[in-house]
Protein backbone atom coordinates (compact mmCIF):
# COMPACT_ATOMS: atom_id res chain seq x y z
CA UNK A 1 8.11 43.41 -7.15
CA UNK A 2 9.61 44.99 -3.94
CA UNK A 3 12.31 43.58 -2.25
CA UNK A 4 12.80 42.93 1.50
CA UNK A 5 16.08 43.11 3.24
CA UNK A 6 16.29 41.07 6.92
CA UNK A 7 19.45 41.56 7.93
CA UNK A 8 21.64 41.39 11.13
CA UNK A 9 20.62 37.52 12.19
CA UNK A 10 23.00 36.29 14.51
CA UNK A 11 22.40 32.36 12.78
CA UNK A 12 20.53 31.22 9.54
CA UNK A 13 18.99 27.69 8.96
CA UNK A 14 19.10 27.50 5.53
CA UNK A 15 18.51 23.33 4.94
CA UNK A 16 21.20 24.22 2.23
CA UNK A 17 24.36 22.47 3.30
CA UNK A 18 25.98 24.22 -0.05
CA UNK A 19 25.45 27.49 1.36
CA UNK A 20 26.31 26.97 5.05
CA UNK A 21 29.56 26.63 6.99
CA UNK A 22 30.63 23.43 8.75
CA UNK A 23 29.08 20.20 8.39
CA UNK A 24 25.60 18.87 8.64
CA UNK A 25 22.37 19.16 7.11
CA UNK A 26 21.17 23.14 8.48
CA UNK A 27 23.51 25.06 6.46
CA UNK A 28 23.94 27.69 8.89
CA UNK A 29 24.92 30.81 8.61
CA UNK A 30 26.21 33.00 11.26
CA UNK A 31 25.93 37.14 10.57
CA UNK A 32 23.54 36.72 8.00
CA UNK A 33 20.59 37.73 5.68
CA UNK A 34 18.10 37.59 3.11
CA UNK A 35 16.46 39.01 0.35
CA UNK A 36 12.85 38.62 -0.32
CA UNK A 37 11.63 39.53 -3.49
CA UNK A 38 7.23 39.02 -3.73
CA UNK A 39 6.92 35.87 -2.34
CA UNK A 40 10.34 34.33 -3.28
CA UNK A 41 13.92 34.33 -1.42
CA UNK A 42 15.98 36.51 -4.19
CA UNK A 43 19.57 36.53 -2.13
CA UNK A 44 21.00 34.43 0.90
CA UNK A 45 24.32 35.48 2.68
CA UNK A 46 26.38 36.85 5.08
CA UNK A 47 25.07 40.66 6.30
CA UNK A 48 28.47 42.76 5.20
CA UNK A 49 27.63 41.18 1.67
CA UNK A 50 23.91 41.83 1.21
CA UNK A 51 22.62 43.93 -1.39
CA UNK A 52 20.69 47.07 -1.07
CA UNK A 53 16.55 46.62 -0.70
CA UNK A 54 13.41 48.73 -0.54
CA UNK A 55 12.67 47.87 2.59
CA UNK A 56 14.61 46.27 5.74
CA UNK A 57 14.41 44.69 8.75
CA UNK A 58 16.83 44.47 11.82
CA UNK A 59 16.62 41.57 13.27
CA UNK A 60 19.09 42.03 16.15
CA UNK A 61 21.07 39.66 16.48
CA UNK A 62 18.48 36.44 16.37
CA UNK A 63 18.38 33.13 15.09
CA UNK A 64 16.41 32.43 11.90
CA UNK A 65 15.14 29.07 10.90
CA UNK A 66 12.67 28.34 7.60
CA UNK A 67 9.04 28.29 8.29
CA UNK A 68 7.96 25.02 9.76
CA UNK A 69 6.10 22.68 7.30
CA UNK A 70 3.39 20.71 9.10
CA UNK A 71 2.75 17.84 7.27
CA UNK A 72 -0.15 15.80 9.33
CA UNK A 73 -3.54 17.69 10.76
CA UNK A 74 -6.88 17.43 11.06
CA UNK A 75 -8.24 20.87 11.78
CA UNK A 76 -11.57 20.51 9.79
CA UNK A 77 -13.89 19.38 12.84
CA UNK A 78 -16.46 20.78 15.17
CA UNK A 79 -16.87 19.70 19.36
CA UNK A 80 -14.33 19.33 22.06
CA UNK A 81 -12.80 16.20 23.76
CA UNK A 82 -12.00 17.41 26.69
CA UNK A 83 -13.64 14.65 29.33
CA UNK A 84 -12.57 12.25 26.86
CA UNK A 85 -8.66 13.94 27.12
CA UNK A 86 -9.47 14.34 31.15
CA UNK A 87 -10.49 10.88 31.26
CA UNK A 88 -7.39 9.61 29.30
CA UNK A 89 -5.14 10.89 31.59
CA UNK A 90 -7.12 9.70 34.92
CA UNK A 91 -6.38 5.77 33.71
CA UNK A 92 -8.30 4.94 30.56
CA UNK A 93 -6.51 3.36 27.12
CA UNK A 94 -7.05 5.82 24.07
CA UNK A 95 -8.80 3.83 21.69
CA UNK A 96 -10.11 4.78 17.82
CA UNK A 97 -13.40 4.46 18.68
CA UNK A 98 -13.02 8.40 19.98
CA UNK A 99 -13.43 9.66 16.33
CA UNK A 100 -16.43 8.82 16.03
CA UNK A 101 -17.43 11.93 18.53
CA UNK A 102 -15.96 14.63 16.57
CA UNK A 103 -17.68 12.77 13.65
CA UNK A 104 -21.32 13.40 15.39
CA UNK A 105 -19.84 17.48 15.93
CA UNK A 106 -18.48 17.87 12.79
CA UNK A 107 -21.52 16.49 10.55
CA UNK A 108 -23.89 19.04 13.26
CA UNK A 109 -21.75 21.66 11.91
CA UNK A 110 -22.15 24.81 9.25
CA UNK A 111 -19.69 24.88 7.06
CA UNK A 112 -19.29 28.20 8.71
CA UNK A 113 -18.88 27.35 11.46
CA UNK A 114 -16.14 24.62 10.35
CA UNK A 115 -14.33 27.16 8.47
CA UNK A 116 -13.74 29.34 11.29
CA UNK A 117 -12.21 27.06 13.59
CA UNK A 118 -9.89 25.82 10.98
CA UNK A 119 -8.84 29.49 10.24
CA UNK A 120 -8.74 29.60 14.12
CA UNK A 121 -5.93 27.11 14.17
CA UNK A 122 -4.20 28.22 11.30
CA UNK A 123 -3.53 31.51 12.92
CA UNK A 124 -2.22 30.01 15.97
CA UNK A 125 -0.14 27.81 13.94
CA UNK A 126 1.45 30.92 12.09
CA UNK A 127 1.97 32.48 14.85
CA UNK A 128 4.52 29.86 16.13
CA UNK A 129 6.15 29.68 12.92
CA UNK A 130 3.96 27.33 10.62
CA UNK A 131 3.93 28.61 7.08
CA UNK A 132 3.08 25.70 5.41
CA UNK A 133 0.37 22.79 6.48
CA UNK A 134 -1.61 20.04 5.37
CA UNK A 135 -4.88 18.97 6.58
CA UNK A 136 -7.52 16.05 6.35
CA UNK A 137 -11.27 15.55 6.01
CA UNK A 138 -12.12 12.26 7.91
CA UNK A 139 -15.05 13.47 10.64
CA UNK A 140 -17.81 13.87 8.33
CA UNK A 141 -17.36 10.35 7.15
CA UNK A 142 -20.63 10.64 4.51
CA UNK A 143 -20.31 11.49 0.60
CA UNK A 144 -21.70 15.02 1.61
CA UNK A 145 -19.61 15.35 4.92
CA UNK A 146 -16.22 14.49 3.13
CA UNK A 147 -16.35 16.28 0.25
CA UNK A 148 -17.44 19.85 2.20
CA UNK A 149 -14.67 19.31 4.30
CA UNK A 150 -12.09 18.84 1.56
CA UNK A 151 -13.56 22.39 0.09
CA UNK A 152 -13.23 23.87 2.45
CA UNK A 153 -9.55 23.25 3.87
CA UNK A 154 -8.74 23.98 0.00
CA UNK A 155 -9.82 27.30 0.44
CA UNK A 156 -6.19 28.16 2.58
CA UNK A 157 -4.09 25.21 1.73
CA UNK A 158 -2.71 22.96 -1.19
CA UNK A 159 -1.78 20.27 0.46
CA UNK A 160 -5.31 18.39 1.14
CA UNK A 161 -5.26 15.33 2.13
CA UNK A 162 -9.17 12.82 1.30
CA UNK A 163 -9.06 10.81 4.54
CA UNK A 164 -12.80 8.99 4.23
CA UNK A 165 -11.06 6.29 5.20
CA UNK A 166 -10.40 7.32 9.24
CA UNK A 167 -12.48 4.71 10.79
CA UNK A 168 -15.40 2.49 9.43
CA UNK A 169 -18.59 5.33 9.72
CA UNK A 170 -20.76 4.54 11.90
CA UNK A 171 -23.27 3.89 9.57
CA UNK A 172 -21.94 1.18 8.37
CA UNK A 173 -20.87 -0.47 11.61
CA UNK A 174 -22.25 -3.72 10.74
CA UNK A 175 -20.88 -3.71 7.41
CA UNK A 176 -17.30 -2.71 6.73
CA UNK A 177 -16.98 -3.69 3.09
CA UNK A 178 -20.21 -1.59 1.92
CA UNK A 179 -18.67 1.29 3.70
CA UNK A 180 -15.20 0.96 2.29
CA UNK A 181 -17.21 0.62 -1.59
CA UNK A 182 -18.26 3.88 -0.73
CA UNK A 183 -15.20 5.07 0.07
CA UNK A 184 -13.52 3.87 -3.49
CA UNK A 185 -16.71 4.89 -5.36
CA UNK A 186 -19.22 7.22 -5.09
CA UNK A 187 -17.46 9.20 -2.07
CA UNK A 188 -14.22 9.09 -4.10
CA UNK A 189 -15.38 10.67 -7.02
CA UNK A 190 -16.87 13.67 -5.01
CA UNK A 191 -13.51 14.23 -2.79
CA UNK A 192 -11.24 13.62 -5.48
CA UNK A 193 -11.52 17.06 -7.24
CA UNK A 194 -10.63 18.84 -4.04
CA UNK A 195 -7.85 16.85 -2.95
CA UNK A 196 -3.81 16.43 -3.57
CA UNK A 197 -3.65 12.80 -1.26
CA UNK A 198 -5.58 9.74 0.01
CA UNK A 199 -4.72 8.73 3.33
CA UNK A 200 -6.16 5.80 5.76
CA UNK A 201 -5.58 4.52 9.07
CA UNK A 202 -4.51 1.07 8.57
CA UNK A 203 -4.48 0.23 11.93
CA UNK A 204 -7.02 -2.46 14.23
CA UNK A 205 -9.92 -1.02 15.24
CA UNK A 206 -10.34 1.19 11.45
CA UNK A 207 -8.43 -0.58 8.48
CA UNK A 208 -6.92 -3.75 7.78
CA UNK A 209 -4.09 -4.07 5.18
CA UNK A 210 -6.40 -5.18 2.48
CA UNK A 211 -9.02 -2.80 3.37
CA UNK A 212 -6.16 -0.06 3.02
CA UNK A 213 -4.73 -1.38 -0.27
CA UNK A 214 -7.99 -1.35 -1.80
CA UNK A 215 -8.27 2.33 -0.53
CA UNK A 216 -5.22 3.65 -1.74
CA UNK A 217 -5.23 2.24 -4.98
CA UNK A 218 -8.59 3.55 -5.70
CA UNK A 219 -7.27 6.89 -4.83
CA UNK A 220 -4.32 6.65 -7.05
CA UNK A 221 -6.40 5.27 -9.53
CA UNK A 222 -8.19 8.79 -9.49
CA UNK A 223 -4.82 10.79 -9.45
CA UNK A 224 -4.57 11.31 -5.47
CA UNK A 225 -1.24 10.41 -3.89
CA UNK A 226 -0.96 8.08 -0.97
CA UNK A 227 -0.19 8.70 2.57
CA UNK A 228 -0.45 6.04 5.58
CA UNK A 229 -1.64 6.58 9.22
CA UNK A 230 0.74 3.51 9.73
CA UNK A 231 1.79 1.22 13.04
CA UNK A 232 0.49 4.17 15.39
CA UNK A 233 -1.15 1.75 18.21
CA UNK A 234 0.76 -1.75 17.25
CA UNK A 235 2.41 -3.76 14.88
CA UNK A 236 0.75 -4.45 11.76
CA UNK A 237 0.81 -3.76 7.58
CA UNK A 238 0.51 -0.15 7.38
CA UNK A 239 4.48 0.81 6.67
CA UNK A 240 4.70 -1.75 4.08
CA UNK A 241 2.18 -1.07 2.84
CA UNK A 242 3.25 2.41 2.30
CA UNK A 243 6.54 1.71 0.45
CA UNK A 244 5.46 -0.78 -1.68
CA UNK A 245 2.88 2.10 -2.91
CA UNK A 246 5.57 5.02 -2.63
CA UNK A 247 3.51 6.66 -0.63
CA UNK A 248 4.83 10.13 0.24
CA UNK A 249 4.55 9.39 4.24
CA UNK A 250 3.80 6.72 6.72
CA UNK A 251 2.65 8.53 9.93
CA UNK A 252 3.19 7.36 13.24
CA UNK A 253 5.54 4.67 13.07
CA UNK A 254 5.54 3.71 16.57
CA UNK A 255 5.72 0.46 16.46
CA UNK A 256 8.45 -1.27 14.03
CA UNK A 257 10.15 -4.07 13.15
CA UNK A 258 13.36 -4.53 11.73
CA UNK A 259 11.74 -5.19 8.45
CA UNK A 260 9.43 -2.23 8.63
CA UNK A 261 12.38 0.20 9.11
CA UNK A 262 14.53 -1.45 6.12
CA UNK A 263 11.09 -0.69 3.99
CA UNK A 264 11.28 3.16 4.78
CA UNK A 265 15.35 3.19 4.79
CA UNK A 266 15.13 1.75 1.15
CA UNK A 267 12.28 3.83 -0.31
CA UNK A 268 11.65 7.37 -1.03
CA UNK A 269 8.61 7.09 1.65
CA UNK A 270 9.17 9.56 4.57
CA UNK A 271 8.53 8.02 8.63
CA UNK A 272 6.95 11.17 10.05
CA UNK A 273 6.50 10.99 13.66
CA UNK A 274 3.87 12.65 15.83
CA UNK A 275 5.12 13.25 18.83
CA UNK A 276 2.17 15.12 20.02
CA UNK A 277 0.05 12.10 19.66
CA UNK A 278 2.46 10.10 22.39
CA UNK A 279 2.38 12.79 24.85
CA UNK A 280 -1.36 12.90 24.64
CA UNK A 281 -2.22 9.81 25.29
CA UNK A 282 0.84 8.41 27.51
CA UNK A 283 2.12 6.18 24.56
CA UNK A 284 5.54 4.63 24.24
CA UNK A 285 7.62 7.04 21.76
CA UNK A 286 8.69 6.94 18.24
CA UNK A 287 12.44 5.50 18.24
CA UNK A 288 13.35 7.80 15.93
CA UNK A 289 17.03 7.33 16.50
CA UNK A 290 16.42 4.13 15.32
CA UNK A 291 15.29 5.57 12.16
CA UNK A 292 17.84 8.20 11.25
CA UNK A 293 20.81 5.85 11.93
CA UNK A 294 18.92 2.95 9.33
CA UNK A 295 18.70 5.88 6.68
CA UNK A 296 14.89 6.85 6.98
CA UNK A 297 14.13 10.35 6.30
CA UNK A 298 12.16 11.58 9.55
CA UNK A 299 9.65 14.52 9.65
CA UNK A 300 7.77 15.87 12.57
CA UNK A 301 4.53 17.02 12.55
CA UNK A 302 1.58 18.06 15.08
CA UNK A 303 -0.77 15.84 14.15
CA UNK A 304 -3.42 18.51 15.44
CA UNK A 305 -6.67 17.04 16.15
CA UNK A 306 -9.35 16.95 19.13
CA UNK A 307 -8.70 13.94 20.24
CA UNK A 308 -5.18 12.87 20.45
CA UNK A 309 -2.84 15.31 19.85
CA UNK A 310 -4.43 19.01 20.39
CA UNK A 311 -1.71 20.76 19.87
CA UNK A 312 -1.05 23.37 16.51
CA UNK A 313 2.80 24.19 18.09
CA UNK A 314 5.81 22.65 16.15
CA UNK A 315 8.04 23.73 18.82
CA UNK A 316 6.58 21.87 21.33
CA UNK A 317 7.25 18.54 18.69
CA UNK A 318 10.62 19.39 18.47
CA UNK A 319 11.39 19.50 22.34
CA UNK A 320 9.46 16.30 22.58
CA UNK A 321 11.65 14.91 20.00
CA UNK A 322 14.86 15.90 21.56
CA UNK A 323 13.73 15.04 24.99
CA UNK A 324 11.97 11.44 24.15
CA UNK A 325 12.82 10.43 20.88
CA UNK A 326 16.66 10.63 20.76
CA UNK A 327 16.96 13.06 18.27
CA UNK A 328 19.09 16.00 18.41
CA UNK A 329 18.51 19.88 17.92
CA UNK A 330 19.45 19.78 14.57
CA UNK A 331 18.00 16.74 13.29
CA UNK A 332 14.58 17.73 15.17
CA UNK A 333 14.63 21.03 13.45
CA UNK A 334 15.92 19.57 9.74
CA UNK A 335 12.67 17.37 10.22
CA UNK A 336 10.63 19.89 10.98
CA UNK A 337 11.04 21.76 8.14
CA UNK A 338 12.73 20.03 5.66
CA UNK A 339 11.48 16.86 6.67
CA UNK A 340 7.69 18.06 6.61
CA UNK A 341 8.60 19.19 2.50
CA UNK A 342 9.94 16.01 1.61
CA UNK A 343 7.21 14.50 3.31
CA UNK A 344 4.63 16.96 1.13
CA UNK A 345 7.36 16.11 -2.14
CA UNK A 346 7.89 20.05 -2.03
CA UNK A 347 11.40 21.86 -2.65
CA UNK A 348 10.13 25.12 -2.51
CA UNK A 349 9.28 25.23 0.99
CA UNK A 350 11.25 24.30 4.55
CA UNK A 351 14.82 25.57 3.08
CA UNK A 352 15.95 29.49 2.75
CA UNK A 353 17.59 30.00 -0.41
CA UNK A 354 17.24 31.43 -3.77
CA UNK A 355 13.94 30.70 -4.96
CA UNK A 356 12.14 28.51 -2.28
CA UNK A 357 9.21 30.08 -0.92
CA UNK A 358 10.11 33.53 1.37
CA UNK A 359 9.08 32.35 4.45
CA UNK A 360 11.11 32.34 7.45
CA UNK A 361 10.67 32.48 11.97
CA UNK A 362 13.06 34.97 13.15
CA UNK A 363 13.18 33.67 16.89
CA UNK A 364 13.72 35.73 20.08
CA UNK A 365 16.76 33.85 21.02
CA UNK A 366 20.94 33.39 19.98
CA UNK A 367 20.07 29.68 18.61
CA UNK A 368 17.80 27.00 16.56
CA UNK A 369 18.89 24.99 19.15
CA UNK A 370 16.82 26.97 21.77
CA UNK A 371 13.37 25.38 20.81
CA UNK A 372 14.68 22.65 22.49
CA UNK A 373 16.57 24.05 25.55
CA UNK A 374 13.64 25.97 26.43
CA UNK A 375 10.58 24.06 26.21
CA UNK A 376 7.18 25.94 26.33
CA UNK A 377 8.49 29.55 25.87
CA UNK A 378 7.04 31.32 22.63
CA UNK A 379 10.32 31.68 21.11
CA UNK A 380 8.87 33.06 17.87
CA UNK A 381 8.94 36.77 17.53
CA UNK A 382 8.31 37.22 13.78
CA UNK A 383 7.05 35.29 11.10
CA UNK A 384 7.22 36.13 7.11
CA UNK A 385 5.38 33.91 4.77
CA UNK A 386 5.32 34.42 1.36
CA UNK A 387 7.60 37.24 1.80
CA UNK A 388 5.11 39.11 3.74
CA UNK A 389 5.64 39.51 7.61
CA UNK A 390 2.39 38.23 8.87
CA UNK A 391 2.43 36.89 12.68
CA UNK A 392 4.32 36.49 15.75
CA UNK A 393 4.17 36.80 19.35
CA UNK A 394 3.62 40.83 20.88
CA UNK A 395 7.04 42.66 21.60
């Protein structure tokens, strides 16, 4: 395999703290670089010490963080919310009950037609630094619908997530416990194949903590992980709920109590927050201070989705996490990355070091800590994943 040399960053992120200087979580690394060999970091270290490549790359001087791992989308739909979005923000409550139009898109839809707008997405996410994602199936909402979806988001990612279980379907408005049989039964067994995770919004107006646990155990019962759209519009079941089933993430986690944050401090279950979906919809924020000092491991994510949180850019997350979430530069980028793995149960990705995953956002700027300080400037100038340099903004 050839190796890759990109040398001359002014500051690595590694996630490593073993590997770093100073203290914290980041690991950085100032005058650095690294070694890709294939699709694997070989060698992580200061420039003067780097050993001799194939090829190599000068990065001049700029900071270098790991690829960000985006651990919460929905990018298999059809249709646009924009009156709904216009409307929103003219004075009307967001409300669940806005699924169900993408739903009516998304079942309209070739599978064609679906597949290119999640490619669509995936390309802008890449090209602000997203090498690894995970996305759900929950518009099609029919055995058919579900299971399409779920092939194709396999097709480009891993890390697929069966979410039949987004609201009650509309077909079965009138009868919420034949529709959540289906889910556990017939629609389960078709999804189930294609899928790494079971998710469901356990939230009024969709699931109710019963309704959720029967969900999630069904799915486990079939070999799919659980993850919990949890406490996003009010108090209620959903965090528990998700660490008393380990679940890999509870999502959201708006609104907590005491007890709630004391369940995600004292289990392996990660609180990823969506600050996307706050800004969106003018909701109160994630306290995610409030987390990190309990001992909760915090991810961010995009939550991308036509509806409430239309937007594929981790950056923007992580100035929205700084700026309303009390969260610092560092901590906002550790959860952005490393956060988003633990959050997946990866190792291999959101870290730079000998044998994670070679991906890595060289950024057009001295600092990490400029994705914060300057909010809404595409700050990503090159992207590598898999050890191949695939994407980033012109110049």
């Amino acid at each position: 395999m050839s190796t890759t040399l990109v040398t001359n960053i002014g500051t690595l992120v590694t996630n490593d703290p073993a590997q770093g200087t100073g203290t914290g979580p980041l690991g950085l690394i100032p005058n650095a670089a690294v070694v890709m060999e294939g699709d694997r970091i070989a060698w992580v270290g200061e420039a003067a010490a780097a050993p001799a490549a194939d090829t190599s790359y000068d990065a001049r001087g700029r900071a270098a963080i790991p690829g960000f791992v985006d651990s919460h989308s929905h990018l298999v739909f059809a249709g646009d919310r924009t009156e709904e979005f216009n409307a929103r923000m003219s004075g009307r409550a967001y409300s669940a009950g806005g699924i169900r139009t993408t739903v009516a898109a998304t079942r309209a839809a070739s599978d064609e037609a679906l597949e290119a707008n999640l490619t669509h997405y995936l390309r802008e996410a890449l090209r602000q630094g997203t090498t690894t994602f995970e996305t759900k199936s929950g518009y099609g909402l029919t055995t058919h619908d579900e299971a399409r979806a779920l092939r194709i988001a396999s097709a480009h990612t891993d890390e697929v997530t069966y979410l039949g279980a987004h609201i009650v379907s509309p077909d079965y408005a009138d009868d919420p416990a034949a529709y959540v049989a289906l889910v556990t039964g017939d629609m389960l067994d078709a999804c189930a194949p294609h899928a790494r995770w079971i998710d469901v919004f356990c939230e009024k107006g969709a699931f109710d903590g019963d309704q959720a646990r029967a969900v999630l155990t069904a799915g486990k019962a079939k070999g799919l992980h659980p993850r919990v759209h949890a406490n996003q519009l009010g108090h209620g079941p959903g965090v528990q709920l998700a660490a008393e089933l380990d679940a890999a993430s509870a999502d959201h986690c708006t609104h907590l109590t005491d007890a709630d944050v004391d369940a995600l401090a004292n289990s392996r279950t990660v609180a990823t927050l969506l600050p996307g979906a706050e800004f969106s919809t003018r909701a109160a924020w994630p306290d995610a201070r409030r987390l990190i000092d309990a001992g909760a491991t915090v991810a961010l994510s995009t939550d991308c989705n036509p509806g409430s949180s239309f937007t594929s850019s981790m950056p923007f997350c992580i100035a929205l996490a700084v700026r309303d979430m009390g969260m610092t530069p560092d901590e906002a980028l550790w959860s952005a990355t490393a956060g988003g793995a633990a959050a997946l149960r990866r190792t291999d990705v959101g870290r730079v070091a000998p044998g994670a995953r070679a991906d890595l956002a060289l950024l057009d700027a001295p600092s990490h800590v400029h994705l914060a300080y300057r909010p809404g400037v595409p700050l990503v100038a090159e992207v590598w994943h898999r050890g191949v340099r695939t994407a980033g903004r012109p110049g």
